[in-house]
Structure formats: structure tokens, C-alpha cells
Protein backbone atom coordinates (compact mmCIF):
# COMPACT_ATOMS: atom_id res chain seq x y z
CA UNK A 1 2.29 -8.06 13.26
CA UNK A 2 -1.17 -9.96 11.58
CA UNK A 3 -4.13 -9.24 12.45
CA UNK A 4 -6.22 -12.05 13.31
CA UNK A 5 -9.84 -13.19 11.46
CA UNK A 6 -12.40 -10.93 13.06
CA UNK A 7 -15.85 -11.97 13.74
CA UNK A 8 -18.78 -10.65 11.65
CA UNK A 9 -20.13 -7.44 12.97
CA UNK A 10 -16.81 -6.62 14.80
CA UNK A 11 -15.36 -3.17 14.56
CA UNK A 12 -12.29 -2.48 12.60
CA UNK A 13 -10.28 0.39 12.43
CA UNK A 14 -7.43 1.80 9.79
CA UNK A 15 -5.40 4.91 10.35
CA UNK A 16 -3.39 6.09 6.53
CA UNK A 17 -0.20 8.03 7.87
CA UNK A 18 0.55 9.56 4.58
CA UNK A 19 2.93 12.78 3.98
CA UNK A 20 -0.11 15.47 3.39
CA UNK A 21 -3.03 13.71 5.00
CA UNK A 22 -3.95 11.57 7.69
CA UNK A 23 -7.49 9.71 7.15
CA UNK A 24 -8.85 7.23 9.68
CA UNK A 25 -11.68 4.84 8.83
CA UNK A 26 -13.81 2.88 11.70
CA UNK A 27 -15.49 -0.06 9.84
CA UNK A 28 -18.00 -2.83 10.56
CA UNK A 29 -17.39 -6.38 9.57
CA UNK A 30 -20.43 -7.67 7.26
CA UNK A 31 -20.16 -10.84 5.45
CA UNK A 32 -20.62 -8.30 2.05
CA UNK A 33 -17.08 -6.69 3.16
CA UNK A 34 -16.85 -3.97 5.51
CA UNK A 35 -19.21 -1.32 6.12
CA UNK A 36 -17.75 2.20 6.93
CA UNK A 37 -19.05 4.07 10.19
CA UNK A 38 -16.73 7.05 10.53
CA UNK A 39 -14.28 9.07 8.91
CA UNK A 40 -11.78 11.51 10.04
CA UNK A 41 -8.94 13.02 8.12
CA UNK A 42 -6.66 15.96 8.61
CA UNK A 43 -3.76 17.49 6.99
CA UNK A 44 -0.65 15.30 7.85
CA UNK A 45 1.98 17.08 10.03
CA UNK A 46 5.59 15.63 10.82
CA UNK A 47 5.69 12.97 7.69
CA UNK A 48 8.30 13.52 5.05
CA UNK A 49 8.92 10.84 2.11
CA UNK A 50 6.23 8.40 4.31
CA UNK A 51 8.53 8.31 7.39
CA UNK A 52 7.33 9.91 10.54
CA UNK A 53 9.87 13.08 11.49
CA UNK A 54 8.14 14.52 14.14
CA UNK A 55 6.54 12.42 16.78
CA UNK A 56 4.51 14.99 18.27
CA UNK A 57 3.14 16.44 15.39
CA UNK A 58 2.11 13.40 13.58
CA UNK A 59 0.54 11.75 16.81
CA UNK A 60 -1.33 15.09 16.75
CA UNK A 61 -2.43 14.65 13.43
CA UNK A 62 -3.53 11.08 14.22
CA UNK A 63 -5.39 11.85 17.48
CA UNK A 64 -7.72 14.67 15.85
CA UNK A 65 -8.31 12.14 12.78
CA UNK A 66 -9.73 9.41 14.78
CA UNK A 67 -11.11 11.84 17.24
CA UNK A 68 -13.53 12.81 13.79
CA UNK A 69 -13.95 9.23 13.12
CA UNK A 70 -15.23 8.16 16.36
CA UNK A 71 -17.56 10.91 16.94
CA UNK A 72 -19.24 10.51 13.50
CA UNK A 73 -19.44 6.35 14.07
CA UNK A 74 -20.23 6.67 17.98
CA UNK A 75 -17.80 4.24 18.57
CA UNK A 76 -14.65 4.10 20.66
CA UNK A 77 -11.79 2.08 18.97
CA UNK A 78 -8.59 0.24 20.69
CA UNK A 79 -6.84 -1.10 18.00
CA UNK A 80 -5.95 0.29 14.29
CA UNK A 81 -4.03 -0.98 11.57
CA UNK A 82 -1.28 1.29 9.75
CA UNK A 83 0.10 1.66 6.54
CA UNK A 84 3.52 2.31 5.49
CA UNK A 85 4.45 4.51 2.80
CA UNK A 86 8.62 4.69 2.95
CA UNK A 87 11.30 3.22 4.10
CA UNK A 88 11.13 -0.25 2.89
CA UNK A 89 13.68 -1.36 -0.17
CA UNK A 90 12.53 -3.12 -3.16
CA UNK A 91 11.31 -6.39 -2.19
CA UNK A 92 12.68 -10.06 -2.74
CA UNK A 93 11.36 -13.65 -3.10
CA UNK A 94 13.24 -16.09 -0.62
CA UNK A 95 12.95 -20.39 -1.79
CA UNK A 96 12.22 -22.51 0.83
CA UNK A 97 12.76 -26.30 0.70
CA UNK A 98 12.34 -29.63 3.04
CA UNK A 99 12.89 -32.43 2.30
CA UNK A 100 9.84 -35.47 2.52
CA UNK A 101 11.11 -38.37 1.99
CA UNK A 102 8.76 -39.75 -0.89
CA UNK A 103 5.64 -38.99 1.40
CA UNK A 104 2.38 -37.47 1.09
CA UNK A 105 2.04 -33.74 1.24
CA UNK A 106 -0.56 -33.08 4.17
CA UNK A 107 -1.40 -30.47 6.47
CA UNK A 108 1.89 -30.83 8.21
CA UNK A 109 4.11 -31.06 5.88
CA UNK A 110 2.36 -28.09 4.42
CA UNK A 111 2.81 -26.19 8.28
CA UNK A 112 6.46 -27.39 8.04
CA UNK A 113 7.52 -25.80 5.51
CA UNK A 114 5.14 -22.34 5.12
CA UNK A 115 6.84 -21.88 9.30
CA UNK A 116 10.37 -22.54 8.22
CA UNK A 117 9.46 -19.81 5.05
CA UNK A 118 7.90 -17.26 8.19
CA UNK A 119 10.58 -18.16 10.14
CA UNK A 120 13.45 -15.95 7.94
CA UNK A 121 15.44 -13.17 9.18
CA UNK A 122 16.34 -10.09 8.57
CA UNK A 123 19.14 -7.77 9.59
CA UNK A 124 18.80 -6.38 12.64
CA UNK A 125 18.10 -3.19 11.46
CA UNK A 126 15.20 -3.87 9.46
CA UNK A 127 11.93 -5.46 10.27
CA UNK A 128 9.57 -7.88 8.06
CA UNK A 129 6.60 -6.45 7.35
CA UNK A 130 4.69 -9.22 4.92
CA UNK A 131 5.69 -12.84 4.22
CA UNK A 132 3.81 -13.95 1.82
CA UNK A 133 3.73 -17.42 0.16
CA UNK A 134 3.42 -17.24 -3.76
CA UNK A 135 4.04 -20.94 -5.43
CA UNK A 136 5.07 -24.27 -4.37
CA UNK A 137 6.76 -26.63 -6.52
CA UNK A 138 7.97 -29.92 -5.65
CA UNK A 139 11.23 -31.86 -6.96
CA UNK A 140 11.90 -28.58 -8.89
CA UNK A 141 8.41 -29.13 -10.53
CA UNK A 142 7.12 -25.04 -10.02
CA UNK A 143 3.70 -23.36 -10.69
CA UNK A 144 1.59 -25.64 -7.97
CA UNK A 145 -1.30 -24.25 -6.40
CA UNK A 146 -1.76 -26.49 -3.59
CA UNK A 147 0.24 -29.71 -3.48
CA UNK A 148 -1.71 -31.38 -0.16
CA UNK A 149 -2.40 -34.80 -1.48
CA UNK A 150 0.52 -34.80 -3.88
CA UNK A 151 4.34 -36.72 -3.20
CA UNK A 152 7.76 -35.73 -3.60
CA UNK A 153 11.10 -35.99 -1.94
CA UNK A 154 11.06 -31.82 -1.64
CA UNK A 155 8.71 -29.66 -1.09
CA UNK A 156 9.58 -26.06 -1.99
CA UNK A 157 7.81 -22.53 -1.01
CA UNK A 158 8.87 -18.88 -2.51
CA UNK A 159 8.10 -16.28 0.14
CA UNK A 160 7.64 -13.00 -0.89
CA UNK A 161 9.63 -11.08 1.84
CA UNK A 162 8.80 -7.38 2.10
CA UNK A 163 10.71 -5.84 5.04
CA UNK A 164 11.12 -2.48 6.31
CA UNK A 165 13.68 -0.02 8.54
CA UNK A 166 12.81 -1.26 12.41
CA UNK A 167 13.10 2.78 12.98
CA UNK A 168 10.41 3.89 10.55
CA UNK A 169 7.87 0.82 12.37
CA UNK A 170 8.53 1.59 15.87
CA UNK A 171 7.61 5.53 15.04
CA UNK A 172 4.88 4.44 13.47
CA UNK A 173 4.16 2.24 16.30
CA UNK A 174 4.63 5.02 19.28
CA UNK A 175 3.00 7.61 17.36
CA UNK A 176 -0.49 5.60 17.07
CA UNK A 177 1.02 4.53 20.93
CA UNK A 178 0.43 8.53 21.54
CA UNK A 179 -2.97 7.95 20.81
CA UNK A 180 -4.01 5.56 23.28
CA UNK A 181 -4.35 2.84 20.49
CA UNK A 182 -2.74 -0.54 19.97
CA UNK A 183 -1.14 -1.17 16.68
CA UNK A 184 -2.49 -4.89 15.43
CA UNK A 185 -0.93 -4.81 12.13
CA UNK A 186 1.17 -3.12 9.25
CA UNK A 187 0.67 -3.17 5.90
CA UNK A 188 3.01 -1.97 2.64
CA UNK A 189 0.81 0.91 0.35
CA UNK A 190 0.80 -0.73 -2.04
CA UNK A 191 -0.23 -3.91 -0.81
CA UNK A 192 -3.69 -2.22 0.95
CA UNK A 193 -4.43 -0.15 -2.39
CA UNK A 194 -4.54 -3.23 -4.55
CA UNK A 195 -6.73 -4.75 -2.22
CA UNK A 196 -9.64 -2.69 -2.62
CA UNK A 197 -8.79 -0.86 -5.80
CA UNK A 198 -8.06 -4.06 -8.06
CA UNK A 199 -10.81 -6.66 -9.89
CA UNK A 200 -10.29 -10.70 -9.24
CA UNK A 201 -9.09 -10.82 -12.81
CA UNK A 202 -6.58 -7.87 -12.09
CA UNK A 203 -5.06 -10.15 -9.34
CA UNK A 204 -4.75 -13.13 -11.23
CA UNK A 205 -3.89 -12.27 -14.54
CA UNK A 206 -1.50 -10.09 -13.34
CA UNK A 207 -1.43 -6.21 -12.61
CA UNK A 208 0.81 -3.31 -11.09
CA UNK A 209 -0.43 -1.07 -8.62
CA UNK A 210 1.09 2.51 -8.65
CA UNK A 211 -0.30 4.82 -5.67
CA UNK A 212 0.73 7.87 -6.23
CA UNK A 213 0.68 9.51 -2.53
CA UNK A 214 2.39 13.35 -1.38
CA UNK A 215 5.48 12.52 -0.59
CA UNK A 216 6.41 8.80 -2.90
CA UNK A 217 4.89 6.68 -5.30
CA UNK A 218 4.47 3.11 -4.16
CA UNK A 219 4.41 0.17 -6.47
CA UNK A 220 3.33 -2.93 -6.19
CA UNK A 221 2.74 -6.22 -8.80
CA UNK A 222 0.38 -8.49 -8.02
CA UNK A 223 -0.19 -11.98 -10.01
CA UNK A 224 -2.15 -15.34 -8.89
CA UNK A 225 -3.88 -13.68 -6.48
CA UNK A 226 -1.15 -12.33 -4.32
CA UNK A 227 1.46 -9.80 -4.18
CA UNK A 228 4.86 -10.98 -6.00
CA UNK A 229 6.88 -7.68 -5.77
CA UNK A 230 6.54 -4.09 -3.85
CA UNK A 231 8.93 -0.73 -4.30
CA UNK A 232 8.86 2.26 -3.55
CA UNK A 233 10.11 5.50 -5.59
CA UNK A 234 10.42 8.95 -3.40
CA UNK A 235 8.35 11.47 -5.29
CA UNK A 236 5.23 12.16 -5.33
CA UNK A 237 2.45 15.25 -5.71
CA UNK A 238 4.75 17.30 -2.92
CA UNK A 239 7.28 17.15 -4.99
CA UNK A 240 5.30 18.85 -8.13
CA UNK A 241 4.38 21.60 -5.57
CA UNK A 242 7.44 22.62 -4.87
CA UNK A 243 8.83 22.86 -8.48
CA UNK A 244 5.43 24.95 -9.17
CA UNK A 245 6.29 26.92 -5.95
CA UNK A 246 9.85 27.47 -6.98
CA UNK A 247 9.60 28.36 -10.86
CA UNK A 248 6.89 30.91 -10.20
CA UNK A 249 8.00 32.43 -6.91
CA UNK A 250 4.55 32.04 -5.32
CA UNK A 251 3.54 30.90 -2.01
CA UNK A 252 3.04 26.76 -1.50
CA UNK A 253 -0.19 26.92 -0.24
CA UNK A 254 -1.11 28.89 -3.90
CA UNK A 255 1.01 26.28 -5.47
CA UNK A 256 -1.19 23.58 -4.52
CA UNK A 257 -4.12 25.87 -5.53
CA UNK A 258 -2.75 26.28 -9.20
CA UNK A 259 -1.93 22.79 -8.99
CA UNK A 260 -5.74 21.87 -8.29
CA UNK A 261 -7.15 24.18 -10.39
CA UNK A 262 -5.36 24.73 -13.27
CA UNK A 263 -2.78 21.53 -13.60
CA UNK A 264 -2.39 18.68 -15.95
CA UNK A 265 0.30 16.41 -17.20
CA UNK A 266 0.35 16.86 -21.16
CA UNK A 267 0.44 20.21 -22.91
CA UNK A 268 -2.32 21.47 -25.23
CA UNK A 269 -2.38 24.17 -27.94
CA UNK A 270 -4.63 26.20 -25.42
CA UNK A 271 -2.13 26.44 -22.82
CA UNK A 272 -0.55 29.37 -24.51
CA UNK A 273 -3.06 31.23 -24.88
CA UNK A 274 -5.11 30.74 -20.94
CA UNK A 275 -2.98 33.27 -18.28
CA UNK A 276 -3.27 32.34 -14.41
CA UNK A 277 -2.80 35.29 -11.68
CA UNK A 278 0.67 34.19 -9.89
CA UNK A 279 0.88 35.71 -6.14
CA UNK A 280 4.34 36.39 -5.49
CA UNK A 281 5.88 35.10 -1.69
CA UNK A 282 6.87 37.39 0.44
CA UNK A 283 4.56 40.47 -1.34
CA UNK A 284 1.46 39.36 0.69
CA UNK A 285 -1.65 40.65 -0.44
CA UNK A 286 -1.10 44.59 -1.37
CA UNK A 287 1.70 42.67 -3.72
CA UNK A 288 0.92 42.98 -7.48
CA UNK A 289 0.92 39.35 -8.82
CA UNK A 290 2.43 38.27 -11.93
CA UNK A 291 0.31 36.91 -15.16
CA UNK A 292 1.82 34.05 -16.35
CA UNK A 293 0.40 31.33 -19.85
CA UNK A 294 -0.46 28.42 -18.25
CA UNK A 295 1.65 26.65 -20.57
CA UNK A 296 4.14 27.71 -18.09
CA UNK A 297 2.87 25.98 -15.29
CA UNK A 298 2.22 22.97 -17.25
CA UNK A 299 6.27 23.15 -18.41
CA UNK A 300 6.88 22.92 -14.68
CA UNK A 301 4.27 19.60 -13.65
CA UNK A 302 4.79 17.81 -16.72
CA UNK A 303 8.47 16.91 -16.09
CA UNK A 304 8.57 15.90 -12.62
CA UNK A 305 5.51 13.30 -13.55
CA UNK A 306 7.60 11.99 -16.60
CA UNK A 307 10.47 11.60 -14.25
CA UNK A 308 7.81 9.46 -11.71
CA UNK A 309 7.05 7.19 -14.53
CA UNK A 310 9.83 6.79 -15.33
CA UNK A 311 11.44 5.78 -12.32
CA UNK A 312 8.72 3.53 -11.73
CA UNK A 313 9.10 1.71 -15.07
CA UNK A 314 13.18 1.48 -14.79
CA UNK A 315 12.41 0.03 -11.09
CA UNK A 316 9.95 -2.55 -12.68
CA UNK A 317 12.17 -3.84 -15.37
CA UNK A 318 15.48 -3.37 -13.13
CA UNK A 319 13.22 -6.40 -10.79
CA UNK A 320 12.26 -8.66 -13.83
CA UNK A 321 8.06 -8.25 -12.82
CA UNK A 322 7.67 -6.09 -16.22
CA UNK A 323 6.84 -9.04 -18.44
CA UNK A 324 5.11 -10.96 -15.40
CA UNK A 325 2.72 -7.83 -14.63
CA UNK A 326 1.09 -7.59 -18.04
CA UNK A 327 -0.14 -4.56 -19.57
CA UNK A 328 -2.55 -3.41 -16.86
CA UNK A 329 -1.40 -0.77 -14.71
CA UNK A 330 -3.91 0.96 -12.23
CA UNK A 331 -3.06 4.42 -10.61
CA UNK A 332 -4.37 5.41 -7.03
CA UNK A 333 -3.49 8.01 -4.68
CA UNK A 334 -4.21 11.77 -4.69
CA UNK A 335 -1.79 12.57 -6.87
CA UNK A 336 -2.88 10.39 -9.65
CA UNK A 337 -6.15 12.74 -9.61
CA UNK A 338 -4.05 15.74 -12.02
CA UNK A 339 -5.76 15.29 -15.41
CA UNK A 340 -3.58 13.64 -17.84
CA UNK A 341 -1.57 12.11 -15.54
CA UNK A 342 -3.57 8.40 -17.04
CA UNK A 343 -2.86 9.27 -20.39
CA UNK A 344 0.83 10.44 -19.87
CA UNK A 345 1.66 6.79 -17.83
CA UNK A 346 -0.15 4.89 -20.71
CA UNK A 347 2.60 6.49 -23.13
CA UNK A 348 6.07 6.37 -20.39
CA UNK A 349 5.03 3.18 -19.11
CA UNK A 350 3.41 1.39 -22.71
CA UNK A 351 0.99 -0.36 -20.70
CA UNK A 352 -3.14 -0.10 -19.97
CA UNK A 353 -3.60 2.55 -17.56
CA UNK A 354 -6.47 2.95 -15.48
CA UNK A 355 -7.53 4.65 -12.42
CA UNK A 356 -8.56 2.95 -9.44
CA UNK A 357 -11.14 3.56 -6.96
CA UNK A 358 -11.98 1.51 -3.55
CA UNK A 359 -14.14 -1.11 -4.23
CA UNK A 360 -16.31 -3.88 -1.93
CA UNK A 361 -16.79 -1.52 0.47
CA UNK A 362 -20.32 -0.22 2.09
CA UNK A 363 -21.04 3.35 3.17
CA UNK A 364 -18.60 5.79 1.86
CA UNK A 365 -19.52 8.76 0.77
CA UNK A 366 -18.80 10.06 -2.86
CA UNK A 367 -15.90 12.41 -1.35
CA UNK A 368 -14.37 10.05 -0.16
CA UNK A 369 -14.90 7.34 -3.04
CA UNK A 370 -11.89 8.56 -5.13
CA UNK A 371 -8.39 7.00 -5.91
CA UNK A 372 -6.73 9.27 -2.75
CA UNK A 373 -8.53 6.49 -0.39
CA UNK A 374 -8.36 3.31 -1.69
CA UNK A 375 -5.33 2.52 0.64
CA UNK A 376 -7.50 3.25 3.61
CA UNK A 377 -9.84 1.23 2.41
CA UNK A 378 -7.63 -1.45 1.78
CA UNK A 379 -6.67 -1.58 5.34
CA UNK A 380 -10.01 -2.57 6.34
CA UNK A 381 -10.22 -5.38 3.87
CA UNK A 382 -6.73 -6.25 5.22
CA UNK A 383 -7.83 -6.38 8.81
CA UNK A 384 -11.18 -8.01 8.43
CA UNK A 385 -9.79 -11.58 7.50
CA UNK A 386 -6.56 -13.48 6.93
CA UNK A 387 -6.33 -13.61 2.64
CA UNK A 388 -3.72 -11.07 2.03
CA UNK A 389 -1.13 -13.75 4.35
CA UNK A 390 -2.42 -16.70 3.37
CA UNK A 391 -2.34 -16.35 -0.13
CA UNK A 392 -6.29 -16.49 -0.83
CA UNK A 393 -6.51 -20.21 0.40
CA UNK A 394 -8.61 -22.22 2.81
CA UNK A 395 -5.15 -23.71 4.37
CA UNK A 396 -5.66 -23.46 7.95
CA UNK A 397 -3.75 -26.86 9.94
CA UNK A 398 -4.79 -27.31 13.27
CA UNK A 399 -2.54 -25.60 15.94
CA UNK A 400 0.48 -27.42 17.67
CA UNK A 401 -0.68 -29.48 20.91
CA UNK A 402 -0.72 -28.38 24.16
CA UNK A 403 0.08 -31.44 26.41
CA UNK A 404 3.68 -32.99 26.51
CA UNK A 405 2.44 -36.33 24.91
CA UNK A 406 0.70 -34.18 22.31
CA UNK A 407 3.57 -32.44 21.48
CA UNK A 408 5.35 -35.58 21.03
CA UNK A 409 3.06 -36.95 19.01
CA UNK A 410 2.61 -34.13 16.94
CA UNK A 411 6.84 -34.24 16.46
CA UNK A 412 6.39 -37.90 15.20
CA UNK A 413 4.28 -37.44 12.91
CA UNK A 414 6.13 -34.11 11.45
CA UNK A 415 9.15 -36.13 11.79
CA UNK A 416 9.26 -39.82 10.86
């Protein structure tokens, strides 16, 4: 599923299924990027770990969030794009080669072997979500841009292949279905948070994305403009509420609160000395709450997000992308938001941390500006043109005939 190039001043549309919200955006096309109309988001019902487990409830969820969205942009939407959040594996780069016979590399040739690279299957339980070319070589000769113009006997393509459980998309797929919506594309977390939360020099130099979402913490590595590698480790700021939840014997709903309020990742000397009123669960409110330090509840966050990092930095050297990502690492997602969570990343990972916010985007308000949206955001770059696919170029080869003799000629000349 790609979404085609939409004209300027078309509507686009992005629904982010993610384990504690759902957030729709309805956009506008403008030649500056897009321009947000409406917003909706609710609390996400029926997602665990980024996988829908409750059809009902999460079409629910869905329905009210772009219910919000099109009231506030006065516009009624047909088609969406999705995220996905779990359920794909680490991903995997895939060589394709054909062989040219000492010719020119042209348009075809180019076609030839980018469809043959498309053209790979999975097993028939899972489901490619992106194919993405990211270097040609020819005669072995790696590292080329764009060979068109150049000659060789072989012509060579690695696609990055990021695929996904054919379950967790056709959920995803008939919950948005529930809606009355068409689903026009699907796109990896990762994948739409680097797009609007990354700089140009980010993407080329070489970068890894880490959105830290509710219920798993998404990776991706981009470098020469394009995704090279995408991952996905299953904890996120869910997780940290329920070890807060558990180790104080209070309610979720005030575990989130203490987590908001009162949370960071690294310890200071004032910890010991600050107390925090702890309801107990099951006392309700005549119950007499405990008075805990709130080195306490920092004991209980700070571990869990060590354990995140370092997941995430065994899964990046276990893939070989370490060395090829740099030092620049740039957190998103809402759970990325817990003070000190930059600075405790900087020292697990060794790397440049920053935190990233949606960029080249009009109209959103500051509440929505933060790092918890820039995968929503990313959708809409996604779905307002063709880059993410095609790798950032201009290649676009004019389609296949239509007539018989066309189609013969076009074989010919692919051919001999």
C-alpha cells in the first residue's frame, strides 16, 4: 500500500493507532508542506504492545478521533494513512542484480531492476510494509547515487525490506474499515517520526530515530537520505506505569499522575528529602494514603528506562547500523517527555541525544507541537508526495504501454 503524489491543495488525512492515544490529523497540501486543519485525539482503547486486541474498542477510539478532527477542519475525509507501532521484526537489506550486457544504464534498465527489487516476497504470514531502495552499485562498484548514464555488465540495488505480521495489517486495516474510511497506505513509526522530526543533515549524515510511544519504543536509522534499518523493542511509558503502580500499591490512573508530575530518569540529592502523597488501590478515597521520598519513585522509573536504552543500543549493534548511524540520536514520542530521560540516553547509548519535535508543518498548535506527535505528523509528509519510496529522487520512467505493439516494443527495448 503507497499512497500516490497528491495534488496541491488536496486533503490528506493520518490516523496514529498508538497503545494510549489515538490522534488523527486532516491536512492540506501546500507547496510549503502540509497545513493542518483538524485534530482529534482520544485515549487509545484495545491496543497492547502497538497491535490492535480489540476490534471494537479501537475502531471506537478511531471513529471519535476523526469525528474531532473533521468537525474542527469542516471537512469530511475518505481515506487515511496508518502507522504501525508492533509487530514487525528487525528489518533486512535484500541485493538485487541484472545483468546489462555492457549497456547504458537508462530509465529502463533503472525500472528493471528497482521492479525485480519491489517484486520480493515474503512468507505468507507476513506482509511488506516499505521497500525502499538505498544504493546501487554496478560490477560490485557500491556507494552510487544514480547510475542512469553510466555502463556495466550488472547493475545492482539493496532494498531495504521492512515487513510486518499480515494479522497485525489487516486489523489495522478493518478497524479504520469500521470507520467508513479507506486505508491508502502504512507506514513503520519510526519511519513517519523521522520524517518530520529530523533536519536534511540528520538524514544524510546519518541519524537514529528512537520514538518512545506507550506500549514500545521504535527505532529507526536513517543515512543518505533514506531509511537503512527499523526495530522495534516492546516497552515503552506503559510499562513504567505499571512498575510505579505495582511498587507503591496505588491506583494506575495515580500512577500516571506521579509519573507526570513528579517523574524523572536520574536521581538527585533532593529526591530524599521531597515526599509525594501515595493513594493506596482498593482504599478509595476515605483510605489514608501513604507518604513516600520521591527518591522512591524515581528507584522505580529509572530502571525500566535504563533497561529501554539498553535494549535499544544491544538491538543497534546486534544489526551492525551503530557505527553507520553516527553519534546523533533524536528521541520522540510521549514517553521521551519524562525529564532526564535525554540526559540518561546520552550516557546508556554514548551518543548526541536530542529531542525531536515535528517540523515543516503549518498550523499546529503549541499542544500539539511536542515530540508525542511528530509521528502523526510524519504521516502527512508521508502521504503528501512519493520521497519516502523513492529514495528522495526525481526517478520517475514513463509507465509500461498500453497497446500490444507497445508492449512489444517496450519488451525489446528492456530486452535486447
Amino acid at each position: 500500500m503507497k499512497p500516490n503524489s497528491r495534488p496541491r491543495g488536496s486533503l490528506i488525512a493520518a490516523i496514529d493507532i498508538g497503545t494510549t492515544k489515538v490522534c488523527c490529523f486532516i491536512a492540506r497540501r501546500e507547496q510549503t508542506g502540509p497545513r493542518i486543519l483538524g485534530i482529534g485525539h482520544q485515549v487509545s482503547r484495545g491496543v497492547r504492545a502497538g497491535q490492535i486486541v480489540d476490534l471494537d474498542a479501537a475502531a471506537t477510539s478511531m471513529l471519535n478521533a476523526v469525528h474531532a478532527a473533521e468537525q474542527m477542519a469542516g471537512e469530511t475525509i475518505t481515506e487515511v494513512i496508518l502507522n504501525l507501532s508492533g509487530g514487525f521484526p528487525p528489518s533486512r537489506i535484500v541485493p538485487v542484480e541484472i545483468s546489462l550486457g555492457g549497456r547504458e544504464i537508462g530509465d529502463a534498465e533503472m525500472k528493471k531492476v528497482l521492479n525485480q527489487g519491489h517484486g520480493h516476497r515474503e512468507a505468507a504470514d507476513r506482509q511488506i510494509i516499505h521497500s525502499v531502495p538505498v544504493g546501487f552499485s554496478i560490477d560490485g562498484s557500491r556507494g552510487i547515487r544514480d547510475p542512469r548514464g553510466m555502463f556495466g555488465d550488472k547493475l545492482g540495488v539493496n532494498m531495504h525490506i521492512v515487513s510486518a505480521s499480515s494479522a497485525a495489517v489487516r486489523n489495522a486495516v478493518a478497524a479504520v474499515g469500521r470507520c467508513h474510511l479507506e486505508a491508502s497506505g502504512m507506514v513503520v513509526s519510526p519511519y513517519a517520526a523521522g520524517l518530520s522530526a529530523l533536519v536534511e543533515d540528520e538524514m544524510h549524515l546519518g541519524a537514529t530515530l528512537i520514538d518512545m510511544g506507550g506500549g514500545t519504543t521504535t527505532i529507526g536509522v536513517f543515512y543518505d537520505g533514506a531509511i537503512v534499518y527499523a526495530d522495534t523493542v516492546p516497552l515503552g511509558g506503559v510499562h513504567v506505569t505499571n512498575d510505579i503502580a505495582r511498587g507503591l500499591s496505588t491506583p494506575i490512573a495515580h500512577a500516571e499522575r506521579m509519573k507526570t508530575l513528579f517523574g524523572s530518569a536520574i536521581p538527585s540529592p533532593a529526591d530524599e528529602r521531597e515526599t509525594i502523597t501515595v493513594p493506596v488501590v482498593g482504599e478509595g478515597d476515605e483510605g489514608q494514603p501513604n507518604q513516600v521520598p520521591k527518591s522512591h519513585l524515581i528507584g522505580i522509573i529509572s530502571p525500566r528506562l535504563e533497561e529501554t536504552f539498553e535494549m535499544v543500543r544491544n538491538r543497534l549493534e546486534s544489526s551492525g547500523f551503530d557505527k553507520l548511524a553516527g553519534r546523533q540520536v533524536v528521541l520522540t514520542g510521549g514517553a521521551s517527555q519524562l525529564p532526564g530521560t535525554r540526559e540518561l540516553a546520552g550516557m546508556i547509548l554514548d551518543k548526541q541525544v536530542r529531542i525531536g519535535r515535528p517540523m515543516r508543518v503549518a498550523g499546529l498548535a503549541e499542544a500539539t507541537g511536542g515530540p508525542a506527535f511528530a509521528t502523526t505528523v510524519g504521516l502527512l509528509h508521508f502521504a503528501a508526495s512519493e520521497r519516502a519510496e523513492s529514495h528522495g529522487r526525481d526517478f520517475n520512467p514513463a509507465e509500461t504501454p498500453k497497446t500490444m505493439f507497445g508492449r512489444i516494443g517496450h519488451w525489446l527495448r528492456e530486452n535486447l
